[in-house]
C-alpha atoms as a PDB file:
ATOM      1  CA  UNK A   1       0.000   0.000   0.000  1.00  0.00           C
ATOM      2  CA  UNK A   2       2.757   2.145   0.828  1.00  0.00           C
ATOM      3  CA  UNK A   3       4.300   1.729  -3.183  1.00  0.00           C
ATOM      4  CA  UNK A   4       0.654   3.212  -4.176  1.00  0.00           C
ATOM      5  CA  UNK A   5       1.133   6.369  -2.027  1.00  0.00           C
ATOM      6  CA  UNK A   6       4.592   7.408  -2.713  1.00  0.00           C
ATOM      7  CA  UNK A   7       4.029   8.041  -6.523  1.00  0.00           C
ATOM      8  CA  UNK A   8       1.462  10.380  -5.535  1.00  0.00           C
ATOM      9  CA  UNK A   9       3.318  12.590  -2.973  1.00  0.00           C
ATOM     10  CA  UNK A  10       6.050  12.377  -4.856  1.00  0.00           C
ATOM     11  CA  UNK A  11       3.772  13.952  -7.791  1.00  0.00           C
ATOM     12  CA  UNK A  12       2.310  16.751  -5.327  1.00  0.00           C
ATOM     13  CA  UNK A  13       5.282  18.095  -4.511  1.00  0.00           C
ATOM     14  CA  UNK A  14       6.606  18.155  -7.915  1.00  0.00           C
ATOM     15  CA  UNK A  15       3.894  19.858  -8.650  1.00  0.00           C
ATOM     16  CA  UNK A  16       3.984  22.085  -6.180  1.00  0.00           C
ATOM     17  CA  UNK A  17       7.630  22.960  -6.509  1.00  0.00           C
ATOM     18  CA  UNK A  18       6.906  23.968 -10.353  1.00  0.00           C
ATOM     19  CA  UNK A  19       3.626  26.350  -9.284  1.00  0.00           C
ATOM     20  CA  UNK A  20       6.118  27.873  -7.125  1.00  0.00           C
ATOM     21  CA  UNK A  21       9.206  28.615  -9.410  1.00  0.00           C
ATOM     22  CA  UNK A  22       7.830  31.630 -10.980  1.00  0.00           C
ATOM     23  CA  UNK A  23       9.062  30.368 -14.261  1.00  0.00           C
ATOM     24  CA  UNK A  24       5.858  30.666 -16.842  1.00  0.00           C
ATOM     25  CA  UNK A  25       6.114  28.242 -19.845  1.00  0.00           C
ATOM     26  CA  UNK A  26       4.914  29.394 -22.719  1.00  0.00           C
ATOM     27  CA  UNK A  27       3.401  26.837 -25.313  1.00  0.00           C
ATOM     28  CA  UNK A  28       2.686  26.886 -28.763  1.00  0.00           C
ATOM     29  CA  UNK A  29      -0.813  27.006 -28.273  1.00  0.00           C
ATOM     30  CA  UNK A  30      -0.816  30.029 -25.807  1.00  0.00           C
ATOM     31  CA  UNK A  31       1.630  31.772 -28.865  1.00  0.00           C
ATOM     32  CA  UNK A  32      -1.576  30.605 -31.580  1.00  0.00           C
ATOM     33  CA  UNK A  33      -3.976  32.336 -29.315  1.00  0.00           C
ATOM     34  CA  UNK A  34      -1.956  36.001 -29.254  1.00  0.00           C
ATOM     35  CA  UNK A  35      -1.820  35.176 -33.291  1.00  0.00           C
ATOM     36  CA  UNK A  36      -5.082  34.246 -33.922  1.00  0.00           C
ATOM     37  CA  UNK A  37      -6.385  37.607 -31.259  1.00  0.00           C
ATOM     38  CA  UNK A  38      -4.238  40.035 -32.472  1.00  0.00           C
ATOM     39  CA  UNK A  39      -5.985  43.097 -34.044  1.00  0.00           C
ATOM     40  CA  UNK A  40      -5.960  44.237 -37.186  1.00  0.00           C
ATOM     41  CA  UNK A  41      -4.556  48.133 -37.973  1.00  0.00           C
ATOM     42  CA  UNK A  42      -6.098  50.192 -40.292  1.00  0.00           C
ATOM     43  CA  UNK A  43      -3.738  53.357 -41.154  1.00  0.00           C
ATOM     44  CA  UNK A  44      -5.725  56.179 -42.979  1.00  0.00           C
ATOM     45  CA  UNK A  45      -3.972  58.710 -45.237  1.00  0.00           C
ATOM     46  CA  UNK A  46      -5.974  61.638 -46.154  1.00  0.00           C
ATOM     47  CA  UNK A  47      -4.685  63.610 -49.170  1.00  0.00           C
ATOM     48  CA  UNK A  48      -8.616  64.884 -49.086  1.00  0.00           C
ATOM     49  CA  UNK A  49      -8.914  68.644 -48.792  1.00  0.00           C
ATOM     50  CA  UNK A  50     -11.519  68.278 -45.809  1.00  0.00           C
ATOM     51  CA  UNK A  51     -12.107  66.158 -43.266  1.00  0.00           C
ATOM     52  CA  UNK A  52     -13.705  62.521 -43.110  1.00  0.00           C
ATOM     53  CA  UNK A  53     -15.750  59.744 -41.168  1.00  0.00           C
ATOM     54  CA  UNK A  54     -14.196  56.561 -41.808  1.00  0.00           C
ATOM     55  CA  UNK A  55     -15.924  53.120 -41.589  1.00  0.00           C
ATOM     56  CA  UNK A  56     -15.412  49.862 -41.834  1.00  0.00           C
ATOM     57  CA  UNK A  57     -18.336  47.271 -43.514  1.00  0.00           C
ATOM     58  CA  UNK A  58     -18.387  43.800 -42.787  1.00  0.00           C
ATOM     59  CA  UNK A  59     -21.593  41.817 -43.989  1.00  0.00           C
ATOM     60  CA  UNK A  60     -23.491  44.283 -44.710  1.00  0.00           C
ATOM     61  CA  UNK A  61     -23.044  46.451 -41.346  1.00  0.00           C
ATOM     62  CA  UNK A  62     -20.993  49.596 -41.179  1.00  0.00           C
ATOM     63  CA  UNK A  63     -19.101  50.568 -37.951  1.00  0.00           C
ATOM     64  CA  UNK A  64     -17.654  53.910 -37.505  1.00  0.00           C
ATOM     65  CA  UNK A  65     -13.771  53.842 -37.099  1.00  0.00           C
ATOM     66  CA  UNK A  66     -13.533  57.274 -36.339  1.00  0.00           C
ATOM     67  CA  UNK A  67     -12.647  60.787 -38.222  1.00  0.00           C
ATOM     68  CA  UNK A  68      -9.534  61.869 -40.574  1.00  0.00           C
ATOM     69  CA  UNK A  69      -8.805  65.407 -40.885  1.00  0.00           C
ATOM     70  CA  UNK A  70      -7.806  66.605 -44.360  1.00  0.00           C
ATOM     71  CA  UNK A  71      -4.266  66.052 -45.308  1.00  0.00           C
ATOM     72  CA  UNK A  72      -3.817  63.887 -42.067  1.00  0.00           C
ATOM     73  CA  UNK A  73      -3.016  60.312 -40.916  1.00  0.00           C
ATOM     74  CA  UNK A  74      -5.188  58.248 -38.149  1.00  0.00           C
ATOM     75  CA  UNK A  75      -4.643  54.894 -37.116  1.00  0.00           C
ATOM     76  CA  UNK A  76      -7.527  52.587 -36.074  1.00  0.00           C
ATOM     77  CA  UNK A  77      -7.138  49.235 -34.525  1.00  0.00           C
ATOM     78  CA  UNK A  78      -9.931  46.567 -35.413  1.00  0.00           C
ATOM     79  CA  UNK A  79     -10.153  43.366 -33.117  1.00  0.00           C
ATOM     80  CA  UNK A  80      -9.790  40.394 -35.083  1.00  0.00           C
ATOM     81  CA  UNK A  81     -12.398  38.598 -34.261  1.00  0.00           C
ATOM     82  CA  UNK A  82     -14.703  41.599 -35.633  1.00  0.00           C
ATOM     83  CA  UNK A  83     -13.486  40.700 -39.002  1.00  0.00           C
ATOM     84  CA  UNK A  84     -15.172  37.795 -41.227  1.00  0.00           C
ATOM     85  CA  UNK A  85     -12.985  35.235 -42.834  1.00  0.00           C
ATOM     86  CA  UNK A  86     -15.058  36.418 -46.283  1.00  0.00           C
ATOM     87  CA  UNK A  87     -13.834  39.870 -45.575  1.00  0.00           C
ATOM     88  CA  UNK A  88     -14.183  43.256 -44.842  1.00  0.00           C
ATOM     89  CA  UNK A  89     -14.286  47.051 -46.877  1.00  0.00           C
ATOM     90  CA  UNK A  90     -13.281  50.235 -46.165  1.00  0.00           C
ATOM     91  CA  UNK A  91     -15.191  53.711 -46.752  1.00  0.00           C
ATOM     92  CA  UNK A  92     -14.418  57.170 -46.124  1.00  0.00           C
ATOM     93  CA  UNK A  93     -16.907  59.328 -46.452  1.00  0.00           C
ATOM     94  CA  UNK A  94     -16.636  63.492 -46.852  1.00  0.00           C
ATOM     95  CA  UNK A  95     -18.053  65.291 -44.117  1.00  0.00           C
ATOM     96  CA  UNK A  96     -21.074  67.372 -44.955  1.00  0.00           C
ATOM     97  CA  UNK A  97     -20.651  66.450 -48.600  1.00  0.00           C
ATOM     98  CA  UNK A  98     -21.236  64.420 -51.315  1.00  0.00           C
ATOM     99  CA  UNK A  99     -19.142  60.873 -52.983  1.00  0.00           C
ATOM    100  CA  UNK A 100     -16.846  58.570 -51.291  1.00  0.00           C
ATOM    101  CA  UNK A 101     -14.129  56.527 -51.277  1.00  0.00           C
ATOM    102  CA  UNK A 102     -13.976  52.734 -51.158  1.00  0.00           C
ATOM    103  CA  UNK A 103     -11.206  49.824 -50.643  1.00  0.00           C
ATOM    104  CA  UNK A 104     -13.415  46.919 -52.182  1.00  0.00           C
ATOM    105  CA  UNK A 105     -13.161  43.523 -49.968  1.00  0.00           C
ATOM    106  CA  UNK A 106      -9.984  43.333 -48.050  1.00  0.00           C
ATOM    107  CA  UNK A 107      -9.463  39.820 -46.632  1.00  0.00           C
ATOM    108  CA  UNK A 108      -7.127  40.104 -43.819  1.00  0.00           C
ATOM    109  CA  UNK A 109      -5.287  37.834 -40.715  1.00  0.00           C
ATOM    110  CA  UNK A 110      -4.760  38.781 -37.457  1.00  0.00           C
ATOM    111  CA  UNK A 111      -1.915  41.433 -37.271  1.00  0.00           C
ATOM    112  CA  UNK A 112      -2.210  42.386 -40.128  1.00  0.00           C
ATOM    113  CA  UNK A 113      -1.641  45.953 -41.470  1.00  0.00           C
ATOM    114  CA  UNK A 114      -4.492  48.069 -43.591  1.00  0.00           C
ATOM    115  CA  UNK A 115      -2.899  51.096 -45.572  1.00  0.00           C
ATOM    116  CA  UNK A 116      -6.050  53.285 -46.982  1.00  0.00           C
ATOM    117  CA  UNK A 117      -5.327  56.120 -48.655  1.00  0.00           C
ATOM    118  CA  UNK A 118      -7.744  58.858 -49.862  1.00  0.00           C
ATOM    119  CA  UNK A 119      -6.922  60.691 -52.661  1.00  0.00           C
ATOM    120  CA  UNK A 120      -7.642  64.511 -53.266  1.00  0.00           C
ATOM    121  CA  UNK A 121     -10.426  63.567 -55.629  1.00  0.00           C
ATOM    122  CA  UNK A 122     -12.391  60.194 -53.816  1.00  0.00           C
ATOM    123  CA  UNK A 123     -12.269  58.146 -56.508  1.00  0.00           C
ATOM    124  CA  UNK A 124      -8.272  58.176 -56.629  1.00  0.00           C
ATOM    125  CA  UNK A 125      -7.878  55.724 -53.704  1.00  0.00           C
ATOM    126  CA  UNK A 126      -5.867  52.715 -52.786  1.00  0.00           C
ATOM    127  CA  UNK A 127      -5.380  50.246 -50.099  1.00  0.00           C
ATOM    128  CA  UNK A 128      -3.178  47.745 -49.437  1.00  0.00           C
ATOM    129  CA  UNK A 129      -2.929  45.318 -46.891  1.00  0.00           C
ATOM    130  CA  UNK A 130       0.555  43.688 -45.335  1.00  0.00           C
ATOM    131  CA  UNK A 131       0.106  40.962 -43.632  1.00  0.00           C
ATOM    132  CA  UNK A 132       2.635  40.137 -40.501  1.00  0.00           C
END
């Protein structure tokens, strides 16, 4: 009986002695969960003369990223897991005024990097996305 006990304390305190290290191990799997969580960042270049409100579309539903001054850059950060794996488009629309300007679908993975830019007239715009 006694060779059925000792395995067990001998597991507890190896056990215990680990929890109390203060080492943390990192796996693989904890590294694919920062991956697959990590946002997305949309960087907006505005070579538009006034300013902008700046949204993002994903099935059909637009959320407001926020506002671009004219002639400015603003960076937005998008969680991940806001973004479906069929895609996502970008639209900046003038403030107060008519047209706007539109990325098309943008498939993206986490981390990745959205460059929008907005040229002086809408319809001159460009995006690009880098992925990490």
């Amino acid at each position: 009986m006694r060779v059925g006990v000792a395995p067990i304390i001998t597991v507890a305190t190896l056990v215990a002695a680990c929890a109390s290290s203060g080492r943390h191990v990192i796996t693989s799997e904890a590294g694919g969960e920062v991956v697959r969580s990590a946002p997305v960042t949309v960087r907006v270049k505005s070579e538009y003369i006034g300013p902008l409100v700046v949204y993002a579309v994903t099935e059909g539903v637009s959320t407001r990223l926020g506002d671009v001054q004219g002639s400015r850059i603003e960076t937005f950060r998008l969680p991940f897991t806001t973004i479906p794996t069929n895609g996502m488009t970008l639209i900046a629309v003038p403030v107060g005024g008519n047209g706007r300007a539109s990325t098309g679908t943008l498939l993206v993975r986490p981390g990745a990097t959205i460059d929008f830019t907005v040229g002086a007239a809408l319809t001159n715009s460009a995006a690009t996305v880098r992925s990490p």
